[in-house]
C-alpha atoms as a PDB file:
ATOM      1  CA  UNK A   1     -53.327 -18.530  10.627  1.00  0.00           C
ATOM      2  CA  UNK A   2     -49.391 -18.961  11.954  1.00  0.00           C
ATOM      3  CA  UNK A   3     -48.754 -22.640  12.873  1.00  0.00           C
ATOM      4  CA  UNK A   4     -48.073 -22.985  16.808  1.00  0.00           C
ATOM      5  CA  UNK A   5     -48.594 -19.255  17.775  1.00  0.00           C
ATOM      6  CA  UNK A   6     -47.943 -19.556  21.697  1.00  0.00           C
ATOM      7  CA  UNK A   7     -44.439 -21.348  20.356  1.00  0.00           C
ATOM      8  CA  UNK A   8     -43.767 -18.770  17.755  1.00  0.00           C
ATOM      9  CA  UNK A   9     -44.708 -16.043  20.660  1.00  0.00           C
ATOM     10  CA  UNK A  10     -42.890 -17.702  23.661  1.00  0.00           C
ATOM     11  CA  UNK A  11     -39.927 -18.312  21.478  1.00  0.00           C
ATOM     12  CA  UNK A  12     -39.361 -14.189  20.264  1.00  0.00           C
ATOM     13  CA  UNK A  13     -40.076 -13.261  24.370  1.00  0.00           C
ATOM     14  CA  UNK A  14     -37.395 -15.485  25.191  1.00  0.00           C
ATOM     15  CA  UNK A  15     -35.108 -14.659  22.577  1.00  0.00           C
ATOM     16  CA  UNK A  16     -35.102 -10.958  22.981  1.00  0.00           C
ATOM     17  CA  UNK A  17     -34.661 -11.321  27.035  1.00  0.00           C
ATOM     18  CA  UNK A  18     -32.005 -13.546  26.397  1.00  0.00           C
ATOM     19  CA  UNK A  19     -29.788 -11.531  23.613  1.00  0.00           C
ATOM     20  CA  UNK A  20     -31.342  -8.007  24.161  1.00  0.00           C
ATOM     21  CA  UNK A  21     -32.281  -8.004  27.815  1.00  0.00           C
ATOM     22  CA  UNK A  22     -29.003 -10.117  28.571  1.00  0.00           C
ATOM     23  CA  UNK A  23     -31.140 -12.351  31.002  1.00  0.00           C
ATOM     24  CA  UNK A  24     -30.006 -15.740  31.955  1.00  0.00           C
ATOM     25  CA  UNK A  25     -31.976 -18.839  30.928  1.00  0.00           C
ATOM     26  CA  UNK A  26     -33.075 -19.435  34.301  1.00  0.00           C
ATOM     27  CA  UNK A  27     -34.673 -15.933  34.958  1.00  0.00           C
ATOM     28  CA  UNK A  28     -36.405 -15.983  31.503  1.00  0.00           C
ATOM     29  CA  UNK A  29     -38.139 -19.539  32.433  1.00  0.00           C
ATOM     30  CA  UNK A  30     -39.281 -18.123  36.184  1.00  0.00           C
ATOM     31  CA  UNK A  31     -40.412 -14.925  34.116  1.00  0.00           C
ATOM     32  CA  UNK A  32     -42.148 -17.357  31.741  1.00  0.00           C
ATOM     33  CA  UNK A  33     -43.481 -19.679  33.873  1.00  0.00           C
ATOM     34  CA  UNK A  34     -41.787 -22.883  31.608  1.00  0.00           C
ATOM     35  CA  UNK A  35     -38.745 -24.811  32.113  1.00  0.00           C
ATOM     36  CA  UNK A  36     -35.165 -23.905  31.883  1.00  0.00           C
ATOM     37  CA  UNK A  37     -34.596 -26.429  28.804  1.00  0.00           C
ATOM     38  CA  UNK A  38     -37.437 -25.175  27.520  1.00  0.00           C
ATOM     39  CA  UNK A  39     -36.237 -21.737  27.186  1.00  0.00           C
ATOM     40  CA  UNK A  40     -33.213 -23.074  25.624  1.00  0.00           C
ATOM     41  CA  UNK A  41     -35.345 -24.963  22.951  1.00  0.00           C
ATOM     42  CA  UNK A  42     -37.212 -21.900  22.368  1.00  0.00           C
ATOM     43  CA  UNK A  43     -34.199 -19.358  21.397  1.00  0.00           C
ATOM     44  CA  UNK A  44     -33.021 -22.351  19.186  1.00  0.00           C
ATOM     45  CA  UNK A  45     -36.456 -22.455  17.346  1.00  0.00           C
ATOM     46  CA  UNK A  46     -36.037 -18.450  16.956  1.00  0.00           C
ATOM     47  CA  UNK A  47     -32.894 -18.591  15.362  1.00  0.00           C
ATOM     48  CA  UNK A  48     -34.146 -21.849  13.099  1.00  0.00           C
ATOM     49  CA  UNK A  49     -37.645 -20.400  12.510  1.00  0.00           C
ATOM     50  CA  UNK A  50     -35.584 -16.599  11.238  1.00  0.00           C
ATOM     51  CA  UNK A  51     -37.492 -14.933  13.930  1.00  0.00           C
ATOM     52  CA  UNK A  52     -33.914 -13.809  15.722  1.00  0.00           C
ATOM     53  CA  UNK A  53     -31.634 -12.855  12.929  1.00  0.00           C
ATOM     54  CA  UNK A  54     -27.841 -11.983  12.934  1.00  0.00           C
ATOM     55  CA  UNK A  55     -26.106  -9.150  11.329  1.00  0.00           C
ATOM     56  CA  UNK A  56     -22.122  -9.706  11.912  1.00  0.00           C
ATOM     57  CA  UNK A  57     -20.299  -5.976  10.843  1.00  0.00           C
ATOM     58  CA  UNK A  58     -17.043  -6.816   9.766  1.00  0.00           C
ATOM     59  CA  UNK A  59     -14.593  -4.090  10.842  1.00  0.00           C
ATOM     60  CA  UNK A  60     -14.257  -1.197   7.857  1.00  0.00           C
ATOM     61  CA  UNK A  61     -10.424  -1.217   7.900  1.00  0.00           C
ATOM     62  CA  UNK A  62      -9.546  -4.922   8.379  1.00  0.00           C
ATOM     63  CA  UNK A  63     -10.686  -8.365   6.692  1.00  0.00           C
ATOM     64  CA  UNK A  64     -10.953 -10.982   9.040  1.00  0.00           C
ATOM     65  CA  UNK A  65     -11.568 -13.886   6.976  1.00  0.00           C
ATOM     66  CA  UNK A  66      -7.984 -13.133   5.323  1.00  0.00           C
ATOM     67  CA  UNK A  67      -6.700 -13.109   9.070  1.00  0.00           C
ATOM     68  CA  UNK A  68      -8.482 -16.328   9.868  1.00  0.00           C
ATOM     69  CA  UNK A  69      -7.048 -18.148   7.174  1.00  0.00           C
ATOM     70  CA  UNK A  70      -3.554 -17.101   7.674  1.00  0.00           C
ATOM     71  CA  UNK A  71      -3.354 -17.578  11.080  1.00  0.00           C
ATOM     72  CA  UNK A  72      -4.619 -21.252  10.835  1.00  0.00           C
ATOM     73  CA  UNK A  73      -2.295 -22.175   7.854  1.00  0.00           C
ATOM     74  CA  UNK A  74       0.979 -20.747   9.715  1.00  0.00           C
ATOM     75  CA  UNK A  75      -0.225 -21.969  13.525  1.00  0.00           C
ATOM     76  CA  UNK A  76      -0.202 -18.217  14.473  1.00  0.00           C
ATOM     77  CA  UNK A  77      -1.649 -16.494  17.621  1.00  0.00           C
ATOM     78  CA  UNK A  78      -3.342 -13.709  16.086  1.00  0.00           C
ATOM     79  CA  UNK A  79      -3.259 -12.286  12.953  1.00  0.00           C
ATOM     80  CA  UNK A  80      -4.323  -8.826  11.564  1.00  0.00           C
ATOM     81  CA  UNK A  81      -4.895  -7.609   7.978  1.00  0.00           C
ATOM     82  CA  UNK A  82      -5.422  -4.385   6.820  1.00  0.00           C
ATOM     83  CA  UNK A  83      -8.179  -4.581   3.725  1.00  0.00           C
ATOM     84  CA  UNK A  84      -7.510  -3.099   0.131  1.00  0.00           C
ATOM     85  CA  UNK A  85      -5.683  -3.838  -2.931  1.00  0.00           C
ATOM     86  CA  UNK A  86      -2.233  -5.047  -3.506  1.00  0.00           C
ATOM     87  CA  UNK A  87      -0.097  -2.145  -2.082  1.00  0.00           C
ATOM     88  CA  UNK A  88       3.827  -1.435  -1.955  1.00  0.00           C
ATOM     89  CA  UNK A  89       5.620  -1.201   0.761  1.00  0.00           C
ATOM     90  CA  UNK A  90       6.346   2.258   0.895  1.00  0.00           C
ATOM     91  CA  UNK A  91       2.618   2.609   1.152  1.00  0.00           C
ATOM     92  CA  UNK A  92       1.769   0.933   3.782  1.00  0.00           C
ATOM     93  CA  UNK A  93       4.807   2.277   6.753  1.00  0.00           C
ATOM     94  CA  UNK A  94       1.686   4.416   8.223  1.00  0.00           C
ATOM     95  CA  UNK A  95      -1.175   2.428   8.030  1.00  0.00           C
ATOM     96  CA  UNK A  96       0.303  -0.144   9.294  1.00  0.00           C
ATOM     97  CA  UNK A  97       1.904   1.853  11.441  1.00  0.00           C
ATOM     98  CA  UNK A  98      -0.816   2.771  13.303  1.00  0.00           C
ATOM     99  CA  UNK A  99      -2.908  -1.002  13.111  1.00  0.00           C
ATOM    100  CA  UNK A 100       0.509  -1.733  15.358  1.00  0.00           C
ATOM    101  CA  UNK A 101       0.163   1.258  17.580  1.00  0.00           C
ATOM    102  CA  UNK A 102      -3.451   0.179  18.268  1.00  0.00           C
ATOM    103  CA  UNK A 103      -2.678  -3.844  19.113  1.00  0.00           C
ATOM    104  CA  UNK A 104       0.096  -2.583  21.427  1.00  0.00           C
ATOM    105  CA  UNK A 105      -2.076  -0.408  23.304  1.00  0.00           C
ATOM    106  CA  UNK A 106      -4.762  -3.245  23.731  1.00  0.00           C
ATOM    107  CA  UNK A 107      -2.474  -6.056  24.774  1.00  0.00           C
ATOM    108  CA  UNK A 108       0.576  -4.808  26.313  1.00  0.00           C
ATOM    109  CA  UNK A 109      -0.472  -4.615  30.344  1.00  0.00           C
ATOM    110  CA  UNK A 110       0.913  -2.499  33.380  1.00  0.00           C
ATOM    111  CA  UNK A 111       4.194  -4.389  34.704  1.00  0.00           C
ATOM    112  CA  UNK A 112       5.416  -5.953  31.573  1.00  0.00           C
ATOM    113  CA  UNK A 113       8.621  -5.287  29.519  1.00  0.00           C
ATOM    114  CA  UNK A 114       8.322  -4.666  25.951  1.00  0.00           C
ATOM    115  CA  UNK A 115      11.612  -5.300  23.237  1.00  0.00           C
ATOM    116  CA  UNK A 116      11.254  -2.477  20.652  1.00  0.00           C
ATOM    117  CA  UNK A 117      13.680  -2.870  17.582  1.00  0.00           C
ATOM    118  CA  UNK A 118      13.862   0.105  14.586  1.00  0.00           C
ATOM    119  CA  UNK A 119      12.925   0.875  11.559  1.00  0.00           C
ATOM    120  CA  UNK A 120      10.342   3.140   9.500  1.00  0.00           C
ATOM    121  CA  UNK A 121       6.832   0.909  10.479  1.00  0.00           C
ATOM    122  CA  UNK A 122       8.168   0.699  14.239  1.00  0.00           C
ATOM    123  CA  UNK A 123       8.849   4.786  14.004  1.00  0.00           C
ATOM    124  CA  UNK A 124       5.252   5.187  12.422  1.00  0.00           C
ATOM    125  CA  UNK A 125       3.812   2.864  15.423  1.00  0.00           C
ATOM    126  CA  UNK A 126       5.714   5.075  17.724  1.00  0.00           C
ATOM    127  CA  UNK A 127       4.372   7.982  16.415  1.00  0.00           C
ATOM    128  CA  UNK A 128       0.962   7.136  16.237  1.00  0.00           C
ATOM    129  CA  UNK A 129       0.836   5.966  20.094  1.00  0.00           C
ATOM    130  CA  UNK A 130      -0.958   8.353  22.502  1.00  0.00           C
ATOM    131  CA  UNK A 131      -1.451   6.273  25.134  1.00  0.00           C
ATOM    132  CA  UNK A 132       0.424   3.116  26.781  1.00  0.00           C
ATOM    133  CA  UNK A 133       0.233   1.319  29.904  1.00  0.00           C
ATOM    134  CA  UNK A 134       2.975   1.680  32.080  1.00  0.00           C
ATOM    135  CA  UNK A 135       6.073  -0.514  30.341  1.00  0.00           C
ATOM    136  CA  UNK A 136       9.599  -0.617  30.717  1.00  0.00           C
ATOM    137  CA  UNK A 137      11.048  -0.462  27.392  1.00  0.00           C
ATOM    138  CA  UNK A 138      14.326  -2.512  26.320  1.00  0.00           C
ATOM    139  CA  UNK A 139      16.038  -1.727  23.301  1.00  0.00           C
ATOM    140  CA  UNK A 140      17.174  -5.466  21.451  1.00  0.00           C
ATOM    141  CA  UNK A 141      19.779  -4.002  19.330  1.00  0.00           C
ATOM    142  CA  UNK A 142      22.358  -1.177  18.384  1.00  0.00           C
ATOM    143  CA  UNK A 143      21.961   1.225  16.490  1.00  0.00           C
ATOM    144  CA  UNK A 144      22.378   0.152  12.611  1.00  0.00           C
ATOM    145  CA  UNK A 145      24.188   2.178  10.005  1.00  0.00           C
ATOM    146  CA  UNK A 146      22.374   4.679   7.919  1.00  0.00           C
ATOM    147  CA  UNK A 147      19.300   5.185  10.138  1.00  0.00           C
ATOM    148  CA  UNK A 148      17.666   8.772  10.550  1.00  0.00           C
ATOM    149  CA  UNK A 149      16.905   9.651  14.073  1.00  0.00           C
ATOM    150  CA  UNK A 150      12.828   8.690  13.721  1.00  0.00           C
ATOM    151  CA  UNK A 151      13.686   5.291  12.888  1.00  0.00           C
ATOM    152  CA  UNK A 152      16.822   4.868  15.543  1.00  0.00           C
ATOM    153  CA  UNK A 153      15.846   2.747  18.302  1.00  0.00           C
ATOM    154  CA  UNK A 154      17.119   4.603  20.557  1.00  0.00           C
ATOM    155  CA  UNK A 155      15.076   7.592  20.257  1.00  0.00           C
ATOM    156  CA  UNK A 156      11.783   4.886  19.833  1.00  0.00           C
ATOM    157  CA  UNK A 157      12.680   3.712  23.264  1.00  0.00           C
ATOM    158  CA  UNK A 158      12.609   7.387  24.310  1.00  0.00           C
ATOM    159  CA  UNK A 159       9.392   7.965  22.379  1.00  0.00           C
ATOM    160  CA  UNK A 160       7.539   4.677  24.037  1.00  0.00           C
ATOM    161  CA  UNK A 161       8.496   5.254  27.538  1.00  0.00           C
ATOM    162  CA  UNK A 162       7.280   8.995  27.134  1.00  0.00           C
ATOM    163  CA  UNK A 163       4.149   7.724  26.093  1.00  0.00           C
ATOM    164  CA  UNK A 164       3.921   4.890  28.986  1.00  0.00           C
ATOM    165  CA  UNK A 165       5.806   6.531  31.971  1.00  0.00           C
ATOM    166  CA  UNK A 166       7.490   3.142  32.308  1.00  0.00           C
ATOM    167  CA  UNK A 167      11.495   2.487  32.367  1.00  0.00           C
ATOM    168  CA  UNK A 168      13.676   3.075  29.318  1.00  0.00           C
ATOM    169  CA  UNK A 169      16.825   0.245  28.670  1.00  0.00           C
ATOM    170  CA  UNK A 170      18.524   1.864  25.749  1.00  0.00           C
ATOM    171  CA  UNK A 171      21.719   0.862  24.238  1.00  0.00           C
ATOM    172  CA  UNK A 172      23.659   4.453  22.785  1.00  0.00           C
ATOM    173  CA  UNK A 173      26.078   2.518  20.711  1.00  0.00           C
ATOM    174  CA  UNK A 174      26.211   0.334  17.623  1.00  0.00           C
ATOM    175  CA  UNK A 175      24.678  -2.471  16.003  1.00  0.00           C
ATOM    176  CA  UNK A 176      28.160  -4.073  14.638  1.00  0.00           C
ATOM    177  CA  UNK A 177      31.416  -3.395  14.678  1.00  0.00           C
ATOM    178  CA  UNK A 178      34.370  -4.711  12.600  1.00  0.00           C
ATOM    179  CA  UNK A 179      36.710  -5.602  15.304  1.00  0.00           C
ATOM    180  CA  UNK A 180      34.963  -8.500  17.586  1.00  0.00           C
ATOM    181  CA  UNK A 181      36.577  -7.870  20.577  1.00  0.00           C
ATOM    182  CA  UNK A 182      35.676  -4.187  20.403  1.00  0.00           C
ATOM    183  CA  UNK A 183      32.091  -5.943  20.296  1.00  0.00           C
ATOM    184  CA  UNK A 184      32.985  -7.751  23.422  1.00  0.00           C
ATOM    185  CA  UNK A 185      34.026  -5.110  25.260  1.00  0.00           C
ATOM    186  CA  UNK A 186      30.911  -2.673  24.471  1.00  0.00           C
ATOM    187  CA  UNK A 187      28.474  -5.846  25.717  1.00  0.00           C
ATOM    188  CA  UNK A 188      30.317  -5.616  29.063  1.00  0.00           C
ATOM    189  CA  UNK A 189      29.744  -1.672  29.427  1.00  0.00           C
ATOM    190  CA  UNK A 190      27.449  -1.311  32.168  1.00  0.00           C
ATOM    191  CA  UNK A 191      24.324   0.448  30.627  1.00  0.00           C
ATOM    192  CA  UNK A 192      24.728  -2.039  27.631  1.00  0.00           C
ATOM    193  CA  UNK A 193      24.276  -4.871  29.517  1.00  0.00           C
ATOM    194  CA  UNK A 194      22.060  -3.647  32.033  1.00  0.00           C
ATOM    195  CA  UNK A 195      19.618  -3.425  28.724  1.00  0.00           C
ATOM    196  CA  UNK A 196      20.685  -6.950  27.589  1.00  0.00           C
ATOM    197  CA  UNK A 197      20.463  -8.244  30.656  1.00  0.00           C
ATOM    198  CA  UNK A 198      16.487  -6.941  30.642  1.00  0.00           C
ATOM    199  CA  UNK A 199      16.285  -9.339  27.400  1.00  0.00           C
ATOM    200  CA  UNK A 200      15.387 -12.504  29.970  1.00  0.00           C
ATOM    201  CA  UNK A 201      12.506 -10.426  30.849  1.00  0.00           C
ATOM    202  CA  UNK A 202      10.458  -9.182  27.401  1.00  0.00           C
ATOM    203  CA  UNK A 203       6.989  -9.913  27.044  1.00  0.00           C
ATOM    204  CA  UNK A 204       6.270  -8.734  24.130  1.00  0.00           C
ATOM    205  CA  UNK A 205       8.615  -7.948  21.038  1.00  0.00           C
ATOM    206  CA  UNK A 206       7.768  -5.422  18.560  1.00  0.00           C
ATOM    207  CA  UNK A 207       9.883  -5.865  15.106  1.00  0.00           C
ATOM    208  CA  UNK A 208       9.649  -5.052  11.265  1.00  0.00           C
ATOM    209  CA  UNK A 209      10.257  -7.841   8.817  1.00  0.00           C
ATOM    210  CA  UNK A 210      12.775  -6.630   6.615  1.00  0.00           C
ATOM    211  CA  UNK A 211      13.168  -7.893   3.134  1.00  0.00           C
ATOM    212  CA  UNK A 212      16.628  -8.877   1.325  1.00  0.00           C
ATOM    213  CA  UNK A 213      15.704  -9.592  -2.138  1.00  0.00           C
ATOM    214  CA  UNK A 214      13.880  -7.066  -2.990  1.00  0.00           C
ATOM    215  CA  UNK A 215      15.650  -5.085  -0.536  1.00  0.00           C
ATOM    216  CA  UNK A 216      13.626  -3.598   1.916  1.00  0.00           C
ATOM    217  CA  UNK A 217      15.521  -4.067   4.887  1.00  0.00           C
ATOM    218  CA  UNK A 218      16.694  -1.343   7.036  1.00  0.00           C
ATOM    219  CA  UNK A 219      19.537  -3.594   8.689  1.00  0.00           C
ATOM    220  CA  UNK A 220      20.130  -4.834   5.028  1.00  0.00           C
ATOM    221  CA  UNK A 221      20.540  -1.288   3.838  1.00  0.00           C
ATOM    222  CA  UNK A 222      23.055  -0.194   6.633  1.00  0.00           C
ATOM    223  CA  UNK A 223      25.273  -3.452   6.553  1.00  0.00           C
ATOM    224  CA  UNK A 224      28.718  -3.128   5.027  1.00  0.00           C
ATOM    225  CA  UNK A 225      28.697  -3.884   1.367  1.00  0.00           C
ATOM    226  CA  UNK A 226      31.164  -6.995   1.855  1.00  0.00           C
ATOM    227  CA  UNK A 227      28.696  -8.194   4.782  1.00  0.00           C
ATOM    228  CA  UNK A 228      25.612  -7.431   2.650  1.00  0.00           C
ATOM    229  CA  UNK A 229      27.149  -9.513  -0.301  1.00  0.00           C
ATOM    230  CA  UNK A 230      27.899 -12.543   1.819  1.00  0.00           C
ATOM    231  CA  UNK A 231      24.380 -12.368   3.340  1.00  0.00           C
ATOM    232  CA  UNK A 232      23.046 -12.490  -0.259  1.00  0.00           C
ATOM    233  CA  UNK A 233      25.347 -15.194  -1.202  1.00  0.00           C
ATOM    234  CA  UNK A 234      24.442 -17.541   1.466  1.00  0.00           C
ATOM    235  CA  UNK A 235      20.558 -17.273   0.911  1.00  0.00           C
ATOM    236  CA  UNK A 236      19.033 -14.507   3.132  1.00  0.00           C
ATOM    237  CA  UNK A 237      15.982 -13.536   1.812  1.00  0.00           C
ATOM    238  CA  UNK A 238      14.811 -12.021   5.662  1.00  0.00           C
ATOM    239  CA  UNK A 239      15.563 -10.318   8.942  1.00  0.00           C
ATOM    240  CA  UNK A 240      14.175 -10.331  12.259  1.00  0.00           C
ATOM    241  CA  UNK A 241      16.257  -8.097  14.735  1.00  0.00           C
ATOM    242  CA  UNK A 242      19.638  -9.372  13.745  1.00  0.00           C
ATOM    243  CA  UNK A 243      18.817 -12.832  13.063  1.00  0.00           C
ATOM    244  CA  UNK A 244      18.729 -13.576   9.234  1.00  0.00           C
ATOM    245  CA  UNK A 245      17.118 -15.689   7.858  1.00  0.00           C
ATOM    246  CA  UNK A 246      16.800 -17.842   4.392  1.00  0.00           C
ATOM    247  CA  UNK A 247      13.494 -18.729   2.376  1.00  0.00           C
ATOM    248  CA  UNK A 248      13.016 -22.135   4.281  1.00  0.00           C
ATOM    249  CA  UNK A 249      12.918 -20.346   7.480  1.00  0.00           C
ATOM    250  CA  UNK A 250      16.070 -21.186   9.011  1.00  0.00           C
ATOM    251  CA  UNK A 251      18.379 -19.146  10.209  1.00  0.00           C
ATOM    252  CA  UNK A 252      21.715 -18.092   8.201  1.00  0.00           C
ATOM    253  CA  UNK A 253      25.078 -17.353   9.809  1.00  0.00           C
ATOM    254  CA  UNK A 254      26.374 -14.051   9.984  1.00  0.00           C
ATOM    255  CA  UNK A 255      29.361 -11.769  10.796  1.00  0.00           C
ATOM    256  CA  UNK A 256      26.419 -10.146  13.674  1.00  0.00           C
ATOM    257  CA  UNK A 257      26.836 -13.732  15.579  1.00  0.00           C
ATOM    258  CA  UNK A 258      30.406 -12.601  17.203  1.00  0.00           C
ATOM    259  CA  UNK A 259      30.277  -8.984  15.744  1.00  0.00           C
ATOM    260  CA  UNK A 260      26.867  -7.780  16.719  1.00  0.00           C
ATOM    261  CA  UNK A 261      25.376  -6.248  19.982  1.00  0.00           C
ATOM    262  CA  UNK A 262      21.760  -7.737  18.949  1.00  0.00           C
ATOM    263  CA  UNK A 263      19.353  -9.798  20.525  1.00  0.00           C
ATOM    264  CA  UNK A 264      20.490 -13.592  20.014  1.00  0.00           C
ATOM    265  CA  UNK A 265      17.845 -16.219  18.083  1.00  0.00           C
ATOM    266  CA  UNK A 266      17.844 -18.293  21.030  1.00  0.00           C
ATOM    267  CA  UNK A 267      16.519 -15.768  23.113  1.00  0.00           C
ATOM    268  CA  UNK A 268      14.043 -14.553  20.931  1.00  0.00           C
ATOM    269  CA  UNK A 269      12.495 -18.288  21.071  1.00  0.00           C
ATOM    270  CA  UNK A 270      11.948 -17.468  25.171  1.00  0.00           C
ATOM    271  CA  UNK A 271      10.012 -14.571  24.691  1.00  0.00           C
ATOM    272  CA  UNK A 272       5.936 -15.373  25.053  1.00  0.00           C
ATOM    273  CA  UNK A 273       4.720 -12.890  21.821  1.00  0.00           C
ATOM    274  CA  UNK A 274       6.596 -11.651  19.361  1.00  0.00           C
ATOM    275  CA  UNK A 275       4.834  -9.049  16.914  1.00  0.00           C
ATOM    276  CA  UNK A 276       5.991  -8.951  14.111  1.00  0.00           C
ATOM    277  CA  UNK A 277       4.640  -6.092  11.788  1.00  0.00           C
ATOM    278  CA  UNK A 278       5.371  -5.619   7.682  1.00  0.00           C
ATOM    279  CA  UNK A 279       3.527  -5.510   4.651  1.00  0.00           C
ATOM    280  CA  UNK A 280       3.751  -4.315   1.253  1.00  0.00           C
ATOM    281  CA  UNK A 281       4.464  -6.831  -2.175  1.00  0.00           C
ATOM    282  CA  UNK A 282       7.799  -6.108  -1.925  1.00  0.00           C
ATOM    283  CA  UNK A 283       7.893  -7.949   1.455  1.00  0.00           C
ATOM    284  CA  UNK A 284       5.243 -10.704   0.179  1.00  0.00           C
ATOM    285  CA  UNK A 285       8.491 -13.692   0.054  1.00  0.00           C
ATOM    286  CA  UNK A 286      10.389 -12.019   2.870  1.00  0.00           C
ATOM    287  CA  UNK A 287       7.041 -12.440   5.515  1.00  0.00           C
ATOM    288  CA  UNK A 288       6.578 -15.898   3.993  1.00  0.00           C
ATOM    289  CA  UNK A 289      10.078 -16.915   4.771  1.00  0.00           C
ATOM    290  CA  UNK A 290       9.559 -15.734   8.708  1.00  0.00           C
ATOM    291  CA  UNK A 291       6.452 -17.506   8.758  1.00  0.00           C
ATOM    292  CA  UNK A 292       7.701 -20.947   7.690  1.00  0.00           C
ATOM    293  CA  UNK A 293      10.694 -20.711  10.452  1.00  0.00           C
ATOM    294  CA  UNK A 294       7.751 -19.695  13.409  1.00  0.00           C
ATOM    295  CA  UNK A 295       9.877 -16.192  14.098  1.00  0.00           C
ATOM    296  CA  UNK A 296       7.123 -14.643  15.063  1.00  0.00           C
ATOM    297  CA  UNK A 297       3.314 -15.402  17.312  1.00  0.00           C
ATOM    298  CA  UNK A 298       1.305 -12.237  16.018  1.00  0.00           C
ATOM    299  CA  UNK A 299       1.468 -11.350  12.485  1.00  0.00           C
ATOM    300  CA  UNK A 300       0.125  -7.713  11.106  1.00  0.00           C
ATOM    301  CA  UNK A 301       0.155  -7.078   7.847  1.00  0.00           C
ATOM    302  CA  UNK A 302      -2.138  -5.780   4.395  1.00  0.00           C
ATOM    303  CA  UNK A 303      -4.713  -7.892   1.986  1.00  0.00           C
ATOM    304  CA  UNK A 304      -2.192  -8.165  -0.698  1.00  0.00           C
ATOM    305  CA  UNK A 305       0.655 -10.032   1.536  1.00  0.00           C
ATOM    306  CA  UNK A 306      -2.163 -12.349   2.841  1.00  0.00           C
ATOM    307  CA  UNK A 307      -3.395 -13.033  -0.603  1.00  0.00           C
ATOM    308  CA  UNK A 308       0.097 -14.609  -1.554  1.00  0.00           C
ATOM    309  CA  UNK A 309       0.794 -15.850   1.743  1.00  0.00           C
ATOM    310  CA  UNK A 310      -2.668 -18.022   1.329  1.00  0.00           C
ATOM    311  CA  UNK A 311      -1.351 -19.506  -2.353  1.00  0.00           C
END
């Protein structure tokens, strides 16, 4: 015969009103006819005695526990990880792509302003989108050299805002130019800062991590080989919008600081979530390097990069 019977009885009524039947503890004991705390001592002995067991179903495309440990060793918000093998970078632009595409359409609310830089992973986010609450959109740079049109930020602002129905700030000019007055004079053109003037009010910031060294960097690609050369020279390993940045975290110097229409490191610090979205070996040291400086709040990347990131 079963030891304690009514127990073992009362405690598997209880437990499936309480997690099936979604009744509170208070109902089950009227229902019952026994105390409150004794209901509560009841589901506990189900769940000690095995008689209420739980089956947790990780998600098929994404491994948590990866996420988990990332997030607590860098002090990040959130962290996703797409599961699988090591990977390249080339790989991964769609997949990750659309993991992006997904978290923007499940945080990003009605009313808010979201910064949108470039690049191949932001263009396969943008593509991927098929809904979006209603954002305006702000473009946080110009246009760097050697882009093709799906990756220009200009036509992701487009993209997004056709997607959300919410107000486009685009800037139809460069990201650098050689002469910095010229660079003065374009931030003072009215549309341009009209969109840089929006940069006060992002609440969210999409951006790709670009890499130096291995280069996989759409802004390193694009700069002039003198600029490119210097950057290498003084230590970038990393790029966030226009900010570089070396393997310590800190940002380095650059000709962008008087020559650039970008988004400025100090105001990326006043924006409340910054995304930032990358993955691949290549970019394994590169999304370290961001990590250590605190560039960004919600990380999404693949297995492999978490792997190293976690050594």
């Amino acid at each position: 015969m079963p030891r304690r019977p009514l127990q073992r009885v009362q405690a598997a009524l209880a437990a499936r009103r309480y997690f099936l039947g979604q009744q509170t503890k208070s109902q089950i004991a009227d229902e019952l006819g026994v105390s409150r705390f004794k209901v509560a001592r009841l589901i506990d002995a189900a769940i000690e005695q095995k008689i209420v067991q739980f089956i947790i179903t990780e998600p098929d495309d994404l491994n948590a526990e990866l996420g988990e440990a990332v997030r607590n060793k860098y002090g990040l918000r959130a962290v996703l990880v797409l599961d699988g093998p090591d990977m390249s970078t080339s790989d991964l632009t769609t997949p990750l792509g659309n993991l992006a595409a997904s978290l923007l359409d499940e945080t990003l609310q009605d009313g808010q302003t979201l910064g949108i830089a470039w690049g191949r992973t932001l263009a396969a986010m943008a593509k991927a989108l098929v809904h979006l609450p209603k954002v305006d959109v702000v473009q946080v740079a110009g246009t760097p050299g050697g882009l093709e049109i799906s990756q220009n930020p200009v036509e992701l602002v487009r993209r997004l805002t056709s997607v959300g129905g919410g107000r486009a700030y685009p800037i139809y000019g460069p990201m650098w130019t050689e002469d910095p007055t010229l660079a003065q004079r374009l931030r003072q053109e009215p549309a341009v800062a009209a969109a840089m003037e929006k940069y006060a009010d992002i609440d969210v910031l999409a951006v790709g991590i670009g890499s130096w060294d291995p280069a996989e960097s759409c802004l390193c690609s694009g700069f002039p080989a003198d600029w490119r050369r210097e950057a290498l020279a003084a230590g970038v390993v990393a790029d966030v919008c226009g900010s570089l940045i070396g393997s310590d975290g800190q940002e380095i110097p650059s000709r962008l600081d008087e020559q650039g229409l970008t988004i400025t490191s100090e105001q990326l610090e006043h924006i409340p979530e910054i995304i930032g979205i990358g993955g691949g070996l290549q970019k394994a040291e590169a999304i370290a390097a961001v990590l250590r400086g605190n560039w960004v709040d919600v990380l999404v990347t693949d297995a492999g990069v978490a792997r190293r990131l976690l050594i």
